[in-house]
Every structure is written in C-alpha cells, then in structure tokens.
N, C-alpha and C. Protein backbone atom coordinates (compact mmCIF):
# COMPACT_ATOMS: atom_id res chain seq x y z
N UNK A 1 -15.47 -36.42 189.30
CA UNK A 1 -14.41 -36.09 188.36
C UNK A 1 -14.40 -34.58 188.15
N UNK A 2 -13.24 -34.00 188.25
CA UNK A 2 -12.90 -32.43 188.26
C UNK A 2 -13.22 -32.05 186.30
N UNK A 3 -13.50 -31.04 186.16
CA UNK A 3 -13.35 -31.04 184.24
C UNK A 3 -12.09 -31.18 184.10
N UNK A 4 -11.14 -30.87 184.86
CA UNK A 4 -9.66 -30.74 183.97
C UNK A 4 -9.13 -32.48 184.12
N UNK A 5 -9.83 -33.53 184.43
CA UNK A 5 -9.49 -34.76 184.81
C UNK A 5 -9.74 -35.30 183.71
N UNK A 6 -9.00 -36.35 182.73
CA UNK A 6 -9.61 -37.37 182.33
C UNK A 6 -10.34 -38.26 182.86
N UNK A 7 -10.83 -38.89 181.46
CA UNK A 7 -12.25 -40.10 182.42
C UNK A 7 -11.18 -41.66 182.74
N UNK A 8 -11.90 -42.05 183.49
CA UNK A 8 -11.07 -42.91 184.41
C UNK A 8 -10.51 -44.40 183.35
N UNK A 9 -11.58 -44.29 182.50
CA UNK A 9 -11.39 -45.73 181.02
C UNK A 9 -10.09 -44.94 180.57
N UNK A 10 -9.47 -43.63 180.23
CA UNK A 10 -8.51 -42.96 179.52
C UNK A 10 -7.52 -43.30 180.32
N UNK A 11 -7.38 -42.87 181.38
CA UNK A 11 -6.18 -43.31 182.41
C UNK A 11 -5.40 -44.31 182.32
N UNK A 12 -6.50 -44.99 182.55
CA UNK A 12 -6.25 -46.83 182.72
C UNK A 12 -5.26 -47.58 182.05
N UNK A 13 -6.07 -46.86 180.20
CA UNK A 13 -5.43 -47.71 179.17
C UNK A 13 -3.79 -46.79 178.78
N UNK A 14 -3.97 -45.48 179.03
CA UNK A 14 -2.67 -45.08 179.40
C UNK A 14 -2.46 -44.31 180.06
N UNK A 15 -1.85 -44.84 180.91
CA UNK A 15 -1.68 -43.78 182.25
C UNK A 15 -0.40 -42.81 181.91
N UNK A 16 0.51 -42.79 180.59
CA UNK A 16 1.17 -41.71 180.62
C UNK A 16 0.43 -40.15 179.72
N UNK A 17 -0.62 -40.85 179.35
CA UNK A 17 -1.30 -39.42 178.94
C UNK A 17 -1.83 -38.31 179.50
N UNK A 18 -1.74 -39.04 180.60
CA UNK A 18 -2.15 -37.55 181.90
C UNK A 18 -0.91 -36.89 182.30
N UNK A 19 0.23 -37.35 181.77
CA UNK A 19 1.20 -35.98 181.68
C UNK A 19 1.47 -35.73 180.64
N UNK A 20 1.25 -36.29 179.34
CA UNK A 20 1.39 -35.81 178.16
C UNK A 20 0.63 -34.81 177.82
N UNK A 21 -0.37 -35.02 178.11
CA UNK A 21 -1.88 -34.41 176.93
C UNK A 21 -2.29 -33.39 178.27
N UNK A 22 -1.93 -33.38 179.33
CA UNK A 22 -3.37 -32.68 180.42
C UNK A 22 -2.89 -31.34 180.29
N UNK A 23 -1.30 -30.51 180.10
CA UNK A 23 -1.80 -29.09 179.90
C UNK A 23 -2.21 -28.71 178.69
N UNK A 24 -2.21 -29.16 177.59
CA UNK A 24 -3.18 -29.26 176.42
C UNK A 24 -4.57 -29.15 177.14
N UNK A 25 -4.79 -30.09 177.19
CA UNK A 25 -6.37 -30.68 177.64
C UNK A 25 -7.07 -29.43 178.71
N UNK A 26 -6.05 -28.92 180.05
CA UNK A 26 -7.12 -27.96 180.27
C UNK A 26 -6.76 -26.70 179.64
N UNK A 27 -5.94 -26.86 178.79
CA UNK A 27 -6.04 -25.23 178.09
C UNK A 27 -7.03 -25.29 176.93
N UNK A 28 -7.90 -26.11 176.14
CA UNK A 28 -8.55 -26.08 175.75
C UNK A 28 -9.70 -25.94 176.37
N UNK A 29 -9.90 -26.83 177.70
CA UNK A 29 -11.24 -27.44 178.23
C UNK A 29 -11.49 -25.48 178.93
N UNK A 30 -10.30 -24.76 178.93
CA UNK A 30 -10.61 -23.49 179.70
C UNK A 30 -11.15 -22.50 178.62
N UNK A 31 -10.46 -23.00 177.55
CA UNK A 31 -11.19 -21.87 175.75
C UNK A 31 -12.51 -22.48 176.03
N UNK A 32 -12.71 -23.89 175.89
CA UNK A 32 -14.12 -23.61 175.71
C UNK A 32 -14.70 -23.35 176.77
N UNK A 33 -14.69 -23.70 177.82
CA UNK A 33 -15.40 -22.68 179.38
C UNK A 33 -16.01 -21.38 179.00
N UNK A 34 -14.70 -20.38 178.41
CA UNK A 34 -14.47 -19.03 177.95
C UNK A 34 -16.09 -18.77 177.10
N UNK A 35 -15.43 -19.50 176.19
CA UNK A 35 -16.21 -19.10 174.58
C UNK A 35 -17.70 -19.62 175.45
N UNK A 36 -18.28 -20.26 175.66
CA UNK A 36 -19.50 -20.80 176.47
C UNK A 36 -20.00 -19.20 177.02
N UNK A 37 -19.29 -19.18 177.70
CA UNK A 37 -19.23 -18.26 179.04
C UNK A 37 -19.89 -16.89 178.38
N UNK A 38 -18.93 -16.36 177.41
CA UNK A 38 -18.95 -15.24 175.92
C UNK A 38 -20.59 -15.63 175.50
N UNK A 39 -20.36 -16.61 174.77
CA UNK A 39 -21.78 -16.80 174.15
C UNK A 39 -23.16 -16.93 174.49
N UNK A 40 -23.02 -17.37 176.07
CA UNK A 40 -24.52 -16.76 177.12
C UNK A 40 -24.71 -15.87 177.05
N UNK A 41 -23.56 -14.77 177.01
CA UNK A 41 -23.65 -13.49 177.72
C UNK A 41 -24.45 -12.99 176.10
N UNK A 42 -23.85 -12.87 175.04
CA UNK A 42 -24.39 -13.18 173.83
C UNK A 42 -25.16 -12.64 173.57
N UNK A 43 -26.10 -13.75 173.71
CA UNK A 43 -27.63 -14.82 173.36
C UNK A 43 -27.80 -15.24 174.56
N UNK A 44 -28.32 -14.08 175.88
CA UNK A 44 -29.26 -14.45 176.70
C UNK A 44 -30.29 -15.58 176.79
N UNK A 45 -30.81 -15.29 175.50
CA UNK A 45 -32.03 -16.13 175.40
C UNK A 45 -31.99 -17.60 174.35
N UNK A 46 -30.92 -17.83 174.24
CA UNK A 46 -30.50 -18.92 173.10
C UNK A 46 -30.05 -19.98 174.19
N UNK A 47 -30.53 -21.35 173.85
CA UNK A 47 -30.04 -22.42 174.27
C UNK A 47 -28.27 -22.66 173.33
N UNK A 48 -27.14 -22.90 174.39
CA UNK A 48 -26.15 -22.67 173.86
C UNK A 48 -25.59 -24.51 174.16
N UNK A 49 -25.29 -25.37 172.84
CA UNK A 49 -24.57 -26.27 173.18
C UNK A 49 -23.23 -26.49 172.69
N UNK A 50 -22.44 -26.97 173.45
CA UNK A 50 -21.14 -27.67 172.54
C UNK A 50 -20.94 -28.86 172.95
N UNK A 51 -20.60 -29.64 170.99
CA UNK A 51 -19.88 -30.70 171.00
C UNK A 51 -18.34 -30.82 171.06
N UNK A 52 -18.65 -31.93 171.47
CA UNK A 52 -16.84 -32.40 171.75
C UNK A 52 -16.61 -33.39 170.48
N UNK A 53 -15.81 -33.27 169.65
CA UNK A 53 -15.42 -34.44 168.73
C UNK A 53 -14.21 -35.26 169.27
C-alpha cells in the first residue's frame, strides 16, 4: 500500500471515498510527512512520534 492509498477495509465499504476524500487525504498525509521531516531535523536526538486520530 502506497501512503497516499487508503486501507483496503475503507475502499470496500465505500468505494466513492477515494475520489471524495483522497486530495484531502494526501494533502494532509504530505503536512504531516513535512512537519515529521521539520521535527527530526529539530530534535536530532528525540524519538519523534505521530498519532493519527
């Protein structure tokens, strides 16, 4: 599965949300890439996690 993909249970139950929601979905999934990305650079030495709600 690519990150910008929904998971395959999401599809299923509606398959029109992968044209509704997906340029939403990777324009977020690319902020947080970003901000991740930012915050290593950071805090070298910090374990960095994010949740998804």
């Amino acid at each position: 599965m690519r990150r910008t993909d929904f998971p395959e249970f999401v599809t299923n139950a509606f398959p029109q949300a992968h044209k509704l929601f997906k340029p939403r979905y990777i324009s977020v999934s690319e902020k947080i890439s970003k901000a991740a990305e930012a915050l290593t650079k950071y805090y070298p030495n910090e374990e960095i996690a994010i949740m998804d709600m």
